[in-house]
Structures are given as structure tokens and as C-alpha cells.
Protein backbone atom coordinates (compact mmCIF):
# COMPACT_ATOMS: atom_id res chain seq x y z
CA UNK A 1 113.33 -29.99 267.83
CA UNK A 2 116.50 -30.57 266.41
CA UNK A 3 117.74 -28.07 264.33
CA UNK A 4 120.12 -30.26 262.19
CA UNK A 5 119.09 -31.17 258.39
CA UNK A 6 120.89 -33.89 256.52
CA UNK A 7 120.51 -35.24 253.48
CA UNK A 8 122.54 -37.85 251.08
CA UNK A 9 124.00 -36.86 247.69
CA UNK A 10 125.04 -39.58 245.36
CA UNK A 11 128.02 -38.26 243.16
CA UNK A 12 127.26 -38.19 239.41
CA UNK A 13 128.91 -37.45 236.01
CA UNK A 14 127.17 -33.78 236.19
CA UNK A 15 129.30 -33.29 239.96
CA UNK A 16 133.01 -34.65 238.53
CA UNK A 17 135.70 -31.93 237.13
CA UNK A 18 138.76 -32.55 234.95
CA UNK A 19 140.71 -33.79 237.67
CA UNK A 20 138.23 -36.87 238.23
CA UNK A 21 136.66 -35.82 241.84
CA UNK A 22 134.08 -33.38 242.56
CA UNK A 23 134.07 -29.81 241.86
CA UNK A 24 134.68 -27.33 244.39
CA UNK A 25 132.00 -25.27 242.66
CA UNK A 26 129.59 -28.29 243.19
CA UNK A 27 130.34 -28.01 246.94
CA UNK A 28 129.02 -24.12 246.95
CA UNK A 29 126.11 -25.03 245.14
CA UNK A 30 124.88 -27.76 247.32
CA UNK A 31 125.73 -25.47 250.75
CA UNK A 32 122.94 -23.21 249.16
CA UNK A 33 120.82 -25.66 248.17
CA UNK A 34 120.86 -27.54 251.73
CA UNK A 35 120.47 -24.10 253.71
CA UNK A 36 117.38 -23.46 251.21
CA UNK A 37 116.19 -26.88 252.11
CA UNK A 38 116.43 -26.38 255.38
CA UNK A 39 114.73 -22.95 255.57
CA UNK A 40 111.64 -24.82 253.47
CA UNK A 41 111.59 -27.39 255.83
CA UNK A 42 111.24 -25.28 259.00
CA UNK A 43 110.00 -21.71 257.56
CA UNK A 44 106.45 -22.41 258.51
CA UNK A 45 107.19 -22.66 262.38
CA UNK A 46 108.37 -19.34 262.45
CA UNK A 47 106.73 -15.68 261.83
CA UNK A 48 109.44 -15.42 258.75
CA UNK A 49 107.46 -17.66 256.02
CA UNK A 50 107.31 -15.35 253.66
CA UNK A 51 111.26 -13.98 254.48
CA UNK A 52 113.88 -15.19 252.32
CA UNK A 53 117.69 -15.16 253.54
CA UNK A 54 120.69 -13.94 251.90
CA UNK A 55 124.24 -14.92 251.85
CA UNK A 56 126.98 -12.72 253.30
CA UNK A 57 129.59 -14.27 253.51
CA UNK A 58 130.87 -18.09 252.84
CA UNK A 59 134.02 -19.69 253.79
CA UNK A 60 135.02 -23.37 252.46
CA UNK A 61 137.32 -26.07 253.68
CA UNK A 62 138.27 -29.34 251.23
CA UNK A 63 139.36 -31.86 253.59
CA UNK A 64 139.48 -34.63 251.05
CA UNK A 65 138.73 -35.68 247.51
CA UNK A 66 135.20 -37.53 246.61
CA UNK A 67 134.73 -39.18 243.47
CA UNK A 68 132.33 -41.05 241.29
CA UNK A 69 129.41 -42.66 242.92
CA UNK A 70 130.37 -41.88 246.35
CA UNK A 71 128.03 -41.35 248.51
CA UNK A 72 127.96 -37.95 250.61
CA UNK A 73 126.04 -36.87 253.67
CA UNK A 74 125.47 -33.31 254.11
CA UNK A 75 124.42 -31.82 257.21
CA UNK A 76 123.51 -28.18 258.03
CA UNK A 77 122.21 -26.24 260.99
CA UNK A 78 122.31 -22.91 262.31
CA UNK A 79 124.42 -21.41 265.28
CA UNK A 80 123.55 -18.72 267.85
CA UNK A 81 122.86 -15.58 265.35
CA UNK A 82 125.61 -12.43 265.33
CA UNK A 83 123.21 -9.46 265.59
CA UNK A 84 121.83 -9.00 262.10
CA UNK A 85 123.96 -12.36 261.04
CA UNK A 86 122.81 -15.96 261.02
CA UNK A 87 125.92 -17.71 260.81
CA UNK A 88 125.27 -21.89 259.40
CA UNK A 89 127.57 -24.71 259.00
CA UNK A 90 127.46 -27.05 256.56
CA UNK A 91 129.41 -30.06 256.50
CA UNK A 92 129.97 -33.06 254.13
CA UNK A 93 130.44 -36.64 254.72
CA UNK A 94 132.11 -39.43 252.55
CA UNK A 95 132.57 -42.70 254.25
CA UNK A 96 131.79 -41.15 257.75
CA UNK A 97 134.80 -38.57 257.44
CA UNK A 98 134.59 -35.22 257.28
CA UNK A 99 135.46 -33.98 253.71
CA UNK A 100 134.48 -30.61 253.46
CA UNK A 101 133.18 -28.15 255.98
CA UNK A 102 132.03 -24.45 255.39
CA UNK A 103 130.91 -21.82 257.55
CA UNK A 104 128.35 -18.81 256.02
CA UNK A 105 126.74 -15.81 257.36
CA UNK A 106 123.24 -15.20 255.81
CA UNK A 107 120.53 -12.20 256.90
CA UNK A 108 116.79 -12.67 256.44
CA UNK A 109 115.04 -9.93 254.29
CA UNK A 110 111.90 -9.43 254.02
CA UNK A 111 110.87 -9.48 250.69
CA UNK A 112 108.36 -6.99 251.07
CA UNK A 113 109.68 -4.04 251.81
CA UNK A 114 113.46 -5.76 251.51
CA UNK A 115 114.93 -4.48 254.45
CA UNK A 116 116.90 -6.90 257.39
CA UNK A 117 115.01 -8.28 259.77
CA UNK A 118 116.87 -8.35 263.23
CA UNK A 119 116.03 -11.74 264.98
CA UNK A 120 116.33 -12.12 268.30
CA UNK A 121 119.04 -13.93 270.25
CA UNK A 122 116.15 -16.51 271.26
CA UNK A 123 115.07 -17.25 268.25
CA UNK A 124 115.80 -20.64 267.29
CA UNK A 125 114.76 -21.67 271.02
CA UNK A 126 111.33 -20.65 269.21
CA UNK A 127 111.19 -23.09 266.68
CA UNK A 128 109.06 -25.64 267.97
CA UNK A 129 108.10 -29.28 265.97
């Protein structure tokens, strides 16, 4: 299985700031949004469907500007975890160049008892389609 998730964005009204382009804010929002997306779309082949993950820690790069009814691919996966941390890119497309790309570092808690769960190294390898 591959463990990339994409989706398209068309830019709207609701995604432009004052300066005509889209918000950096915007950008955040849709990194969460994606790796949420993502977790939905593969929780149930895993032990962890009723886990939710955290964010840690998120860094952002703007490459280049996007504007009004572009058209943006987003794709997200996750990398070998850190310990405790699943580290995730994200990055953004606009006319097949990269525009933005972040890096975060989430944790999955179980909401339960809402304590860390420590995956192991192999985990991904687990996810079967």
C-alpha cells in the first residue's frame, strides 16, 4: 500500500488575504486537515482506530505565491517514526511546482486513558490495503 494521500484544493475567496494570494494561515489549516484525512482514510487497518494524534511540532516553507482559482495538489505521508514521534510531510502543488512544503511531528494518544502510545519502528510496514 502506498502510504501517500493527495488531494486537490481549488483556491476560493474564503483562502485569499489582503495581499491577493493565499493565506499562510490557510496553509496550516489544510496540513491538519490532510493529516486528519489521511489518518480517516487508513485508521481502520491498524489496532489505533479509536487513537487520535496530536501535533508537536510544525515547521512551514512558502516557496511561492498561489492565487485565485488556482488549483493546488496536496500530498501527505508519513516517514519512519522518531521514538514516540511520527514525523509527516505535507507538500503543496500549484502548476506541478512545489509551493509550500512543511514538516510536523505528531504522537498518537489514546483517548482513553490519554497517554502516548509508542509505535513500533515497523509499523507502517503493517498497514496493509
Amino acid at each position: 500500500m502506498s502510504l501517500v494521500f493527495e488531494k486537490q484544493i481549488e483556491v476560493t475567496e474564503q483562502h485569499i488575504d489582503g495581499n491577493n494570494h493565499v493565506n499562510n494561515v490557510q496553509y496550516v489549516h489544510w496540513v491538519e486537515e490532510i493529516a486528519g484525512e489521511h489518518w480517516d482514510f487508513v485508521k481502520h487497518k491498524t489496532e489505533f482506530a479509536e487513537f487520535s494524534w496530536m501535533l508537536l511540532d510544525h515547521h512551514i516553507q512558502y516557496k511561492k505565491q498561489v492565487y485565485l482559482n488556482d488549483i493546488i495538489t496536496v500530498k501527505t505521508y508519513p516517514k519512519a517514526p522518531e521514538g514516540i514521534k511520527q514525523p509527516r510531510k505535507v507538500e503543496f502543488y500549484c502548476n506541478g511546482q512545489l509551493v509550500v512544503d512543511s514538516s510536523t511531528l505528531w504522537v498518537l494518544v489514546d483517548m482513553k486513558t490519554r497517554k502516548i502510545k509508542r509505535l513500533g519502528s515497523d509499523w507502517l510496514e503493517n498497514i496493509q490495503s
